[in-house]
C-alpha atoms as a PDB file:
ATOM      1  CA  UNK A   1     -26.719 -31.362   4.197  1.00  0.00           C
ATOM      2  CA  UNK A   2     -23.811 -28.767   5.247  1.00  0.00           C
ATOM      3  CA  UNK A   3     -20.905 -30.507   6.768  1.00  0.00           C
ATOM      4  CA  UNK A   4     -18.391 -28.297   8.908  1.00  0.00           C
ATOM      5  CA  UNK A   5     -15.300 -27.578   7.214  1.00  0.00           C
ATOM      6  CA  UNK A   6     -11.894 -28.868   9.094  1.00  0.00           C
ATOM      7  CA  UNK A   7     -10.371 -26.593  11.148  1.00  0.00           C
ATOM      8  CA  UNK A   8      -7.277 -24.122  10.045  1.00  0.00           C
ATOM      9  CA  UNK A   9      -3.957 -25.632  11.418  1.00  0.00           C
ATOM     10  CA  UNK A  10      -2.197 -22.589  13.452  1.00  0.00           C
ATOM     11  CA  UNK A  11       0.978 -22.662  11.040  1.00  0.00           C
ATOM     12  CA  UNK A  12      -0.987 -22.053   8.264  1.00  0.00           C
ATOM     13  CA  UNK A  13      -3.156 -18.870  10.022  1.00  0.00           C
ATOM     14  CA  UNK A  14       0.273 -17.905  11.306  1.00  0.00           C
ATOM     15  CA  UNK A  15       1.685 -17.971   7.861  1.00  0.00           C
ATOM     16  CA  UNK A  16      -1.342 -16.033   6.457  1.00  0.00           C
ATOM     17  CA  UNK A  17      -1.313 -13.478   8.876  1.00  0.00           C
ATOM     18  CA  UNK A  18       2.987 -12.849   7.968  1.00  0.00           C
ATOM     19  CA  UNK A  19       1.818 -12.523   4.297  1.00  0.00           C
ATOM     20  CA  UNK A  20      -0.445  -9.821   5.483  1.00  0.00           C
ATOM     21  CA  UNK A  21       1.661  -8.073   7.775  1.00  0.00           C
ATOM     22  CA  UNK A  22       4.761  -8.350   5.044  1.00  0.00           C
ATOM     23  CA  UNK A  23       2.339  -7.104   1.941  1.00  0.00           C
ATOM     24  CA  UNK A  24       1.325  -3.751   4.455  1.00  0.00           C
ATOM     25  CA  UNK A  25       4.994  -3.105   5.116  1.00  0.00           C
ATOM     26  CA  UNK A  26       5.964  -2.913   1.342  1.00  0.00           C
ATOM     27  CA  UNK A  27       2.795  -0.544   0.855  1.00  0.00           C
ATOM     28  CA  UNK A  28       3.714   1.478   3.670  1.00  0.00           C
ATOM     29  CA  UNK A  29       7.408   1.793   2.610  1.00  0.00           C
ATOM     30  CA  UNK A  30       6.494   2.250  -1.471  1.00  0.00           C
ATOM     31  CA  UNK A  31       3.839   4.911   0.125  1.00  0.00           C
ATOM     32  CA  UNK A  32       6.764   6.410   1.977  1.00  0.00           C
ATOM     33  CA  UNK A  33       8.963   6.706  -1.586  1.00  0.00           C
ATOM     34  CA  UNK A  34       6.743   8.172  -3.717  1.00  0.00           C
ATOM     35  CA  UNK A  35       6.113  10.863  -0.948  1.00  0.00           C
ATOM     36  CA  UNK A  36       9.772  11.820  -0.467  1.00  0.00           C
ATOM     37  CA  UNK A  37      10.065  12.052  -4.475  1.00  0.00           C
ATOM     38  CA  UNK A  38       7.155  14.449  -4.712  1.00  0.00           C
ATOM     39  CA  UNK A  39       8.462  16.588  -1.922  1.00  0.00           C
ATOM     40  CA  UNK A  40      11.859  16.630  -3.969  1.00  0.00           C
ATOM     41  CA  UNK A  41      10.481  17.039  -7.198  1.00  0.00           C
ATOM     42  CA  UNK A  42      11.915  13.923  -8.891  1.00  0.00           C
ATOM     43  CA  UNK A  43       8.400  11.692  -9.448  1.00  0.00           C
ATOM     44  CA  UNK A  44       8.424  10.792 -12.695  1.00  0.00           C
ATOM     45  CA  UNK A  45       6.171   7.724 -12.409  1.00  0.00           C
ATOM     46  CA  UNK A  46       2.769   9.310 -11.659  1.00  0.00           C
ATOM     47  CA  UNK A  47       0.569  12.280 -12.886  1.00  0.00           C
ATOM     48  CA  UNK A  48      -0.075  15.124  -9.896  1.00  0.00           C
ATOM     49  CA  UNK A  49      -1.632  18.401  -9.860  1.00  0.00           C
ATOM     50  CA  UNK A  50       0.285  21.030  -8.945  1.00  0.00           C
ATOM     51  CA  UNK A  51      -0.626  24.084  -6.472  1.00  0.00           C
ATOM     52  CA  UNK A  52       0.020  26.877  -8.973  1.00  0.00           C
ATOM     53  CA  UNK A  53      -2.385  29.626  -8.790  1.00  0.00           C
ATOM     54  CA  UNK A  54      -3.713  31.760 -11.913  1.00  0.00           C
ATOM     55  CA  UNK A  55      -4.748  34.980 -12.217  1.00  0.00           C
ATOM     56  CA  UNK A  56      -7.522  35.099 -14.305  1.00  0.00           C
ATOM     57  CA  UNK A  57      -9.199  38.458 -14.153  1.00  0.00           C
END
């Protein structure tokens, strides 16, 4: 038979939820970096196309 599982203490939701919250912040903020090298020209860690055009006729 099921059996209800005991309930999360608020500390440790509290402490999940910072986790969370601090993980999106250092996404946001690398996010942030590697758009400001592109823009500058300096990325050297990542492949990107670039918005040359060809004439091909």
């Amino acid at each position: 038979m099921a059996v209800p599982k005991k309930k999360t203490s608020k500390s440790k939701r509290n402490q999940r939820h910072a986790v969370w919250k601090a993980k999106a912040a250092t996404a946001a903020e690398r996010a942030l970096s590697i758009g400001k090298s592109v823009l500058t020209g300096r990325a050297r860690g990542f492949v990107y196309p670039l918005d040359q055009e060809e004439d091909e006729d």
